[in-house]
N, C-alpha and C. Protein backbone atom coordinates (compact mmCIF):
# COMPACT_ATOMS: atom_id res chain seq x y z
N UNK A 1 52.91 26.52 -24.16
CA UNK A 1 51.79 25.94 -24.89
C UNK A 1 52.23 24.60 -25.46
N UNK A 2 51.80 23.29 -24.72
CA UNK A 2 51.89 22.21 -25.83
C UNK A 2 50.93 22.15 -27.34
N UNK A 3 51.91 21.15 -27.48
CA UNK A 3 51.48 20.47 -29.14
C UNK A 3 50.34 20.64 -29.43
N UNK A 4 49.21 19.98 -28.67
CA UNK A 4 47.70 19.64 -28.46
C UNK A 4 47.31 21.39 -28.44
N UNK A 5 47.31 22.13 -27.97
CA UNK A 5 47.47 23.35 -27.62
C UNK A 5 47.53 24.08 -29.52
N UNK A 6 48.45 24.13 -29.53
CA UNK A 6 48.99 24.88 -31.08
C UNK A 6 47.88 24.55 -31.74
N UNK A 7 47.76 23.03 -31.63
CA UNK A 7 46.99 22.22 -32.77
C UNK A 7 45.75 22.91 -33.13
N UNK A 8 44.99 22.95 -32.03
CA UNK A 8 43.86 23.29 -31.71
C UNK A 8 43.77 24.92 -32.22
N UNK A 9 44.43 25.46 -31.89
CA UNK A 9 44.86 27.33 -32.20
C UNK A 9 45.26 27.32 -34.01
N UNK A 10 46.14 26.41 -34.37
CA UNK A 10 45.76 26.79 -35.16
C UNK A 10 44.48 26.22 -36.01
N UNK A 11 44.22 24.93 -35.86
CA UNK A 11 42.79 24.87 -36.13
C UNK A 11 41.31 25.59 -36.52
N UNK A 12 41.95 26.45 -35.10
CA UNK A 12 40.78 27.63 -34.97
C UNK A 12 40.89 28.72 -35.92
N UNK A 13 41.84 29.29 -36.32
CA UNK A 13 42.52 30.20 -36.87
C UNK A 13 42.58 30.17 -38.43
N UNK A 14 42.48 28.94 -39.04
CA UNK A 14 42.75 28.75 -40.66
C UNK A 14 41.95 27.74 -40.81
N UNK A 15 40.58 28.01 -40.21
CA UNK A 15 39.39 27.27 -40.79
C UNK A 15 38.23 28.04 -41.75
N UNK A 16 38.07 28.07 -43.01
CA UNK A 16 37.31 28.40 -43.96
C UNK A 16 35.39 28.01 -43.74
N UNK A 17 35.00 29.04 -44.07
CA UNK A 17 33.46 28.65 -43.50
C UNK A 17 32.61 27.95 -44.19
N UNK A 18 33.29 27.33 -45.51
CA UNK A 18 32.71 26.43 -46.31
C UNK A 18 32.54 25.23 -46.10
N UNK A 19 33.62 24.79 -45.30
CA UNK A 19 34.57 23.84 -44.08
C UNK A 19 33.60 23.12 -43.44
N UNK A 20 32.55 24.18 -42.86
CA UNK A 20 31.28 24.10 -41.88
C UNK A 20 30.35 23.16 -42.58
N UNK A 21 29.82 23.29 -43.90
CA UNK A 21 28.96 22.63 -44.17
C UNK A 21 29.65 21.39 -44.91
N UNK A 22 31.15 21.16 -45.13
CA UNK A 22 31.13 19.51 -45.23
C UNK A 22 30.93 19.11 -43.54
N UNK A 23 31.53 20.09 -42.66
CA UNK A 23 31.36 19.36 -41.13
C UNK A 23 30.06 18.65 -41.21
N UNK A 24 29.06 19.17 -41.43
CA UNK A 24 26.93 19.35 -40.97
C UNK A 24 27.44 18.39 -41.81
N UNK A 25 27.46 18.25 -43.05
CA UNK A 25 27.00 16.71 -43.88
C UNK A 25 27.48 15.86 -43.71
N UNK A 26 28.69 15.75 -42.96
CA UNK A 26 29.20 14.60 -42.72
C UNK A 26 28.54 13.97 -41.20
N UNK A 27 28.23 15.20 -40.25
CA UNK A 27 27.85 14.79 -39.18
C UNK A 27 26.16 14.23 -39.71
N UNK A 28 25.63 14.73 -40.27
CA UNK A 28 24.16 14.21 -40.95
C UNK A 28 24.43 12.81 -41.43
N UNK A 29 25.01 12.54 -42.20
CA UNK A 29 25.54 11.59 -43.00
C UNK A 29 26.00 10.29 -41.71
N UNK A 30 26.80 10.44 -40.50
CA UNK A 30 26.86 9.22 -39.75
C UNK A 30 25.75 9.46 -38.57
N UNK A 31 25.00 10.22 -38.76
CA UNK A 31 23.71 10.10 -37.67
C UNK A 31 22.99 9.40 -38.73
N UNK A 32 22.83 9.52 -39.88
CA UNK A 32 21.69 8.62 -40.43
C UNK A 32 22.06 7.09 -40.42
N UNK A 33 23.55 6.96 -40.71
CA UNK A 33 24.05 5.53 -40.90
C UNK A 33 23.74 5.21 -39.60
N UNK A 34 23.81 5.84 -38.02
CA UNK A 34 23.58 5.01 -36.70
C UNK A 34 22.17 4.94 -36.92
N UNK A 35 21.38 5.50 -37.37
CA UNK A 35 20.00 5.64 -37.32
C UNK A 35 19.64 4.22 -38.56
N UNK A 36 20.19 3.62 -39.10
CA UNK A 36 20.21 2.92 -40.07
C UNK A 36 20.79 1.63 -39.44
N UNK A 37 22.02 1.33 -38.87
CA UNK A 37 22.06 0.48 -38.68
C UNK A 37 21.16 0.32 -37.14
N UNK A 38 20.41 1.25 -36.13
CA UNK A 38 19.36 0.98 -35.32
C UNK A 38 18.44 0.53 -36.06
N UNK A 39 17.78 0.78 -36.81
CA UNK A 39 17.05 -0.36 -37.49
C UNK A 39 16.99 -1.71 -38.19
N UNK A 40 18.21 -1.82 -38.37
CA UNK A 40 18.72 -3.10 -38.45
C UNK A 40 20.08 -3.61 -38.56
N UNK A 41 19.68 -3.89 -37.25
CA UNK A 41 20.85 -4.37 -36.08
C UNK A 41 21.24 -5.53 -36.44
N UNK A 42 20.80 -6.34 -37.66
CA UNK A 42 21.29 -8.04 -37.97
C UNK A 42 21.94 -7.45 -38.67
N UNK A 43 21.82 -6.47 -39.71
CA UNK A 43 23.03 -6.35 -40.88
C UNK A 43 24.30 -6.04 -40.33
N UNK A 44 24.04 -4.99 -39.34
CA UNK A 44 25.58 -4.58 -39.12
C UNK A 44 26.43 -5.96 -38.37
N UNK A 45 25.09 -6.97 -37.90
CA UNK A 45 26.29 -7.93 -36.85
C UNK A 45 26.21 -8.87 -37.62
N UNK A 46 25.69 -9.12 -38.75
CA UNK A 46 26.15 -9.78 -39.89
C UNK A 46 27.36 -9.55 -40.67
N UNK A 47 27.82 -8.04 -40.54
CA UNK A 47 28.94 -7.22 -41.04
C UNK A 47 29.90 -8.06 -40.37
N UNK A 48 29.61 -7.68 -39.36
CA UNK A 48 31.09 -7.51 -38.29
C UNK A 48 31.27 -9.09 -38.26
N UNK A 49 30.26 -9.86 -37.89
CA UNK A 49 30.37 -11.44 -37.98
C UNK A 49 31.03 -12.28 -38.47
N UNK A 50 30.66 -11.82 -40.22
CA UNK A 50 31.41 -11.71 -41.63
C UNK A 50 32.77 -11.88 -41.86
N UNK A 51 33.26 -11.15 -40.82
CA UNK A 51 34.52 -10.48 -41.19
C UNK A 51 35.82 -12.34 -40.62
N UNK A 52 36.40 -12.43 -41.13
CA UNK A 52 37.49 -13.15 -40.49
C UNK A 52 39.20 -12.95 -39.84
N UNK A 53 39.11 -11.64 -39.48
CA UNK A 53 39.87 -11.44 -38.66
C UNK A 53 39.61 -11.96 -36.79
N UNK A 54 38.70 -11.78 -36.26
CA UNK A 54 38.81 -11.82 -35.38
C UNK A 54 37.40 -12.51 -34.83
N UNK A 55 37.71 -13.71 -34.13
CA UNK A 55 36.18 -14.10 -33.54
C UNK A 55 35.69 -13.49 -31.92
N UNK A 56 34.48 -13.37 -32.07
CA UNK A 56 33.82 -12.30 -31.07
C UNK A 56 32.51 -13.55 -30.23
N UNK A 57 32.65 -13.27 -29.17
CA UNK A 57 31.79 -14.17 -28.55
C UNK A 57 30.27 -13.47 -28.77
N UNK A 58 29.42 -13.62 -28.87
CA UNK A 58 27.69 -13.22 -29.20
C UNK A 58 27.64 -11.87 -28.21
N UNK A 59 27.81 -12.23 -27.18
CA UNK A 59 27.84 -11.14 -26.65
C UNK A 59 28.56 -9.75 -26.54
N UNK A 60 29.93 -10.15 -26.82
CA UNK A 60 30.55 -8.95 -27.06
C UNK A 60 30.28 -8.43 -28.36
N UNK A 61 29.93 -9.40 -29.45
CA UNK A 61 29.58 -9.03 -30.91
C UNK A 61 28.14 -7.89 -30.49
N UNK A 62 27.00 -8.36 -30.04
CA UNK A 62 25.87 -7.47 -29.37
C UNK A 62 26.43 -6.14 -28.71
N UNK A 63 27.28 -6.15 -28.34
CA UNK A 63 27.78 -4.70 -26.84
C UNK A 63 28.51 -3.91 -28.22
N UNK A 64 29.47 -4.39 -29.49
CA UNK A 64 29.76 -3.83 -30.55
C UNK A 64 28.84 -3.19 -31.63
N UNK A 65 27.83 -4.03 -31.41
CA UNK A 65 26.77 -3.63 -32.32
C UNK A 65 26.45 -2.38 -31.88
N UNK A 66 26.12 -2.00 -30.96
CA UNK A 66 25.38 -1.21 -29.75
C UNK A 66 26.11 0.17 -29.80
N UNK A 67 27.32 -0.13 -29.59
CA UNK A 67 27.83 0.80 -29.45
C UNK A 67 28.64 1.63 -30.80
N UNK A 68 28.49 0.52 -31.92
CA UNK A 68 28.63 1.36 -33.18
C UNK A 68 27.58 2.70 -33.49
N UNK A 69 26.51 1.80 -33.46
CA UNK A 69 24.73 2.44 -33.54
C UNK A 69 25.11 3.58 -32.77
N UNK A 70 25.59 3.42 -31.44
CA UNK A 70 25.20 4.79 -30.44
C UNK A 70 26.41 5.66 -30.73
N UNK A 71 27.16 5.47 -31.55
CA UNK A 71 28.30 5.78 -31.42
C UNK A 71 28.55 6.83 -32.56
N UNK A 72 27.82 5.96 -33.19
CA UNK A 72 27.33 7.49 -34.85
C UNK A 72 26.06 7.92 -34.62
N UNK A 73 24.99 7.76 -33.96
CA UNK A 73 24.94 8.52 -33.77
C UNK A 73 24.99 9.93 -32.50
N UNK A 74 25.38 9.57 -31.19
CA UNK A 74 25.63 10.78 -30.91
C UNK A 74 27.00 11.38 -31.42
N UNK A 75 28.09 11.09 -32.04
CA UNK A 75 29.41 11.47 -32.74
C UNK A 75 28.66 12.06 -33.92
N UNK A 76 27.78 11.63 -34.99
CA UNK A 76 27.08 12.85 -35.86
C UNK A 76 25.99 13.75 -35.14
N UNK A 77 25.59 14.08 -34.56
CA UNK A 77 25.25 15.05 -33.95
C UNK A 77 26.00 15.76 -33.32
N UNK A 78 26.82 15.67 -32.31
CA UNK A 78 28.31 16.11 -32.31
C UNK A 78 29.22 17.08 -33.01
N UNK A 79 29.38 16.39 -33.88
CA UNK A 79 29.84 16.84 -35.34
C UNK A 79 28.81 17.56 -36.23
N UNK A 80 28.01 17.43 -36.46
CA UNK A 80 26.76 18.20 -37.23
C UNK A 80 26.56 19.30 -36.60
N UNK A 81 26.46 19.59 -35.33
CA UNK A 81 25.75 20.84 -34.27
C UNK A 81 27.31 21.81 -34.02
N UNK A 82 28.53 20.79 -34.28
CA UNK A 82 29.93 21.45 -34.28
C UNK A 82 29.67 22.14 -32.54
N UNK A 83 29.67 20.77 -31.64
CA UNK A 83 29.97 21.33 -30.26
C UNK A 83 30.74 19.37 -29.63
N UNK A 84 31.66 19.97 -29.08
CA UNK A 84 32.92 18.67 -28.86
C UNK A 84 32.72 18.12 -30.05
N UNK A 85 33.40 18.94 -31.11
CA UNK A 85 33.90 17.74 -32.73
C UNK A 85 34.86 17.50 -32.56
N UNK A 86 36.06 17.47 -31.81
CA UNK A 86 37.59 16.59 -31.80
C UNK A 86 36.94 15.31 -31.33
N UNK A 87 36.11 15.76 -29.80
CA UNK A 87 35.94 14.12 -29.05
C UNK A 87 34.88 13.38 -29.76
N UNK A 88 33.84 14.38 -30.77
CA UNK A 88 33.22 13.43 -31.64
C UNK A 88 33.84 12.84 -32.91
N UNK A 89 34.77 13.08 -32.84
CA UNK A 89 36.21 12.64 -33.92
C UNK A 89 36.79 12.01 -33.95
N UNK A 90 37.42 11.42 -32.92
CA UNK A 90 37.81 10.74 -31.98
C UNK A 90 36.89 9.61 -31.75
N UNK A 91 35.44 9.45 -31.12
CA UNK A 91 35.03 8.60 -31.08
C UNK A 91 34.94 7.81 -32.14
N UNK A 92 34.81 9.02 -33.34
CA UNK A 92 34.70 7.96 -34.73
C UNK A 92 35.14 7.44 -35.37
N UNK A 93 36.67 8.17 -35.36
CA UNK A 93 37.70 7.58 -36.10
C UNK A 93 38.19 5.99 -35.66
N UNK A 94 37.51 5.07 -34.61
CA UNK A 94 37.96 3.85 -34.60
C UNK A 94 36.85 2.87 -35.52
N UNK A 95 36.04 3.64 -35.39
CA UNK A 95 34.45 2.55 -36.03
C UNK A 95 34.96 3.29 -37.24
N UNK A 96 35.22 4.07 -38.08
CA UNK A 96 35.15 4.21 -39.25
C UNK A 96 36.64 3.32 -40.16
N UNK A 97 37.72 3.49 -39.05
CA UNK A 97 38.72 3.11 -39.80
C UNK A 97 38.44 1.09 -39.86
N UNK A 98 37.76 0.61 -38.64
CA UNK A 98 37.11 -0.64 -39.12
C UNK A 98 36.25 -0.90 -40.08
N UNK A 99 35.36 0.20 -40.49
CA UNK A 99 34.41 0.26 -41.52
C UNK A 99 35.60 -0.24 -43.06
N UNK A 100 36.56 1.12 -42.86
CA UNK A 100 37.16 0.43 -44.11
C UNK A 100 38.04 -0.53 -44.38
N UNK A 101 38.39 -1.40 -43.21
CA UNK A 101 38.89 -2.24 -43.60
C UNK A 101 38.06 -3.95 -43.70
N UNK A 102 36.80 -3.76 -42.46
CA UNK A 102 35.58 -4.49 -43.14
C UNK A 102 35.06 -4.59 -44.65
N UNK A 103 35.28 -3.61 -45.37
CA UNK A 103 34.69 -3.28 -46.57
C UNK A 103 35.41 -4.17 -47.47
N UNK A 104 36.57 -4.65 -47.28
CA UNK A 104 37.34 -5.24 -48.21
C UNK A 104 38.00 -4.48 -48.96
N UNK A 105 39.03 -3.56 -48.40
CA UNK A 105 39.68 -2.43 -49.37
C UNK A 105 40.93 -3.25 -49.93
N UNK A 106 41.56 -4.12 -48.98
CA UNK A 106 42.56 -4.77 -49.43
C UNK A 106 42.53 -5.99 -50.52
N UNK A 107 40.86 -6.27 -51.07
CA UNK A 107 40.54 -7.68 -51.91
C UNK A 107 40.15 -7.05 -53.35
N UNK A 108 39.57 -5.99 -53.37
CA UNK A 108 39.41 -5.28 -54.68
C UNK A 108 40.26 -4.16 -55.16
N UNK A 109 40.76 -3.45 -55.78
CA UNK A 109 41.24 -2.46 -56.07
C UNK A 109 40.40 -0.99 -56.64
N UNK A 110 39.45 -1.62 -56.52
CA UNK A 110 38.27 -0.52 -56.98
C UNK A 110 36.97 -1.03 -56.06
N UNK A 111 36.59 -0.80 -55.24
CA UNK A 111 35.30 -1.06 -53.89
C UNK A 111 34.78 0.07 -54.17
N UNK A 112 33.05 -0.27 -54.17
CA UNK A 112 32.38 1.48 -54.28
C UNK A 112 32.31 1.38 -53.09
N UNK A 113 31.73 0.15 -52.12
CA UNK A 113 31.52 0.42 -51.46
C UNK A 113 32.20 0.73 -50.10
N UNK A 114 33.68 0.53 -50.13
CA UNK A 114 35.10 1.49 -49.47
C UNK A 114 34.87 3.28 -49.33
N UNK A 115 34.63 3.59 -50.64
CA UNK A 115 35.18 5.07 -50.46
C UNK A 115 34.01 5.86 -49.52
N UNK A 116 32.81 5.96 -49.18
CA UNK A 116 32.20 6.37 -48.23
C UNK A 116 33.13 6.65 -46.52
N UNK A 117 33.24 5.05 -46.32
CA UNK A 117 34.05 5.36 -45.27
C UNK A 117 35.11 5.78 -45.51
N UNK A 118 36.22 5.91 -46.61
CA UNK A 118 37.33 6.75 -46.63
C UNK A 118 37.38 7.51 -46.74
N UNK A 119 35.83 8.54 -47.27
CA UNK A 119 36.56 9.65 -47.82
C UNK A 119 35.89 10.32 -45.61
N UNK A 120 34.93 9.37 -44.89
CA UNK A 120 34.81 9.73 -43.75
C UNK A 120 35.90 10.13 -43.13
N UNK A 121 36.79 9.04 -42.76
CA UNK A 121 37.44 8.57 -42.34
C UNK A 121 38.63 10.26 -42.02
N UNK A 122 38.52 9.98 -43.75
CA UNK A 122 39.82 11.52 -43.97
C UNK A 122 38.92 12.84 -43.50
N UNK A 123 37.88 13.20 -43.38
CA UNK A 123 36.86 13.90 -43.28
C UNK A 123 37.16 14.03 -41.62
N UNK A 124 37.35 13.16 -41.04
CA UNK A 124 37.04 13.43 -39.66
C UNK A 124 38.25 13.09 -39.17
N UNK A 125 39.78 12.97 -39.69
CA UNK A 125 41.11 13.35 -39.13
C UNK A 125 41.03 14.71 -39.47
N UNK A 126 40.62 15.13 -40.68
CA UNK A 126 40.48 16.82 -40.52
C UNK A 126 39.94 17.70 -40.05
N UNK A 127 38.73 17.24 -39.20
CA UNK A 127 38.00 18.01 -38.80
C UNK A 127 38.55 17.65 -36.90
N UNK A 128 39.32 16.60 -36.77
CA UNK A 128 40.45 16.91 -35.17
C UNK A 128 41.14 17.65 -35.09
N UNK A 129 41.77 17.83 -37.07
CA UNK A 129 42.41 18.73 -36.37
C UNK A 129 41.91 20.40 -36.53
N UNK A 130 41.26 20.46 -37.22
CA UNK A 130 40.57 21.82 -37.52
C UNK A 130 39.62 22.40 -36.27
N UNK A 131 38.46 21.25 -35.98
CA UNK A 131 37.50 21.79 -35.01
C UNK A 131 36.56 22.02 -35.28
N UNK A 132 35.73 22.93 -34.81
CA UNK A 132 34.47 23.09 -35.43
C UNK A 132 34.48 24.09 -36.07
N UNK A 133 34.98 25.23 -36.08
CA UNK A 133 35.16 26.27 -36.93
C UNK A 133 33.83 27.66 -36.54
N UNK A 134 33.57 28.20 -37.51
CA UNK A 134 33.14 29.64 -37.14
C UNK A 134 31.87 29.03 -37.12
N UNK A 135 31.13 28.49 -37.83
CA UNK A 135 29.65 27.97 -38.00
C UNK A 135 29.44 26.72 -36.65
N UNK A 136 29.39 27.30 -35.66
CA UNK A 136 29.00 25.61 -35.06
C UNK A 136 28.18 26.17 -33.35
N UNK A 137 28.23 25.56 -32.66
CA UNK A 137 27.90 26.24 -31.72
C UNK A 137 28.87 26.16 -30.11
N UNK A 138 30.06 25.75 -30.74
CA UNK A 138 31.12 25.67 -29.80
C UNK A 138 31.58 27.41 -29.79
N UNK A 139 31.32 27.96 -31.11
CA UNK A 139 31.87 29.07 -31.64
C UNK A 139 30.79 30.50 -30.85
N UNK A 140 29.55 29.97 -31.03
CA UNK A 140 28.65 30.93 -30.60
C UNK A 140 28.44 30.48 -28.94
N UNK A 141 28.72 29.51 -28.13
CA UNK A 141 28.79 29.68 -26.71
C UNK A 141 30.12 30.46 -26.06
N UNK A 142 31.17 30.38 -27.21
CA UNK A 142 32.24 30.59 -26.28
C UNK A 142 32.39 32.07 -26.70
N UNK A 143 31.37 32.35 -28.07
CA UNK A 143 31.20 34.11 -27.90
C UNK A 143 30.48 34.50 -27.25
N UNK A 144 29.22 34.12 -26.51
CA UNK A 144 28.71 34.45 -25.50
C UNK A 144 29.30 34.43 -24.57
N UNK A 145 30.16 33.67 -24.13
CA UNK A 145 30.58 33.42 -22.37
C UNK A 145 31.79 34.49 -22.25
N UNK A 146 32.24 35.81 -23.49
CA UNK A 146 33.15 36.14 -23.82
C UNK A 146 32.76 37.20 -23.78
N UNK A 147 31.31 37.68 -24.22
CA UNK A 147 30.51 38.89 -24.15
C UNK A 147 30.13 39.41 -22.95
N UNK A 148 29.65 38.10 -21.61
CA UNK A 148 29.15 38.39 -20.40
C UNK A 148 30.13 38.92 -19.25
């Protein structure tokens, strides 16, 4: 059994079912933000625009936009319904860990508006490695396919 292997086992194994409903709110929580920045698509590429690390040609700034939006939300639904939450975990953990460093965590020492995405951020390295747990429906297909 590799690493990836254990991980996952124990994941499965010493996950608490309370666990489940920060999973649902957090997955609720970045389906509304993709659903939010789909409605307005200037703020977020005003965000990213903003930023002076790195210049982005219009177009690739547009294909970023796009794929933030689509990106939370099928990764919170994902995560909310608790069926593929590592790979919806995974998808998120790169747009979120840009979220917080867009935010300006390194210019203030106190940002309100930082800790959302951090406390995400930590929210969804734990839930790679945990999983979806007993409440999800990764849990109730693979007890069906176990029953038949």
């Amino acid at each position: 059994m590799n690493l990836v292997h254990k991980i996952e086992n124990w994941g499965d194994t010493h996950h608490p079912k309370i666990l489940d409903l920060v999973r649902i709110a957090l997955g609720v929580f970045l389906l509304l933000k993709g659903i939010a920045f789909m409605d307005n698509t200037a703020y977020l590429k005003s965000l990213i625009d903003d930023q002076n690390v790195i210049n982005l040609s219009p177009t690739l700034l547009m294909i970023l936009v796009y794929y933030v939006t689509f990106a939370h939300m099928v990764g919170g639904i994902l995560i909310a319904v608790g069926i593929l939450t590592r790979l919806g975990c995974i998808i998120q953990i790169p747009i979120v860990l840009g979220a917080v460093f867009l935010t300006g965590i390194f210019q203030e020492p106190i940002n309100a508006m930082a800790w959302p995405s951090i406390t995400a951020l930590i929210l969804l390295v734990l839930f790679l490695i945990l999983g979806s747990g007993p409440i999800s429906l990764d849990n109730y297909l693979s007890k069906d396919s176990r029953s038949v």
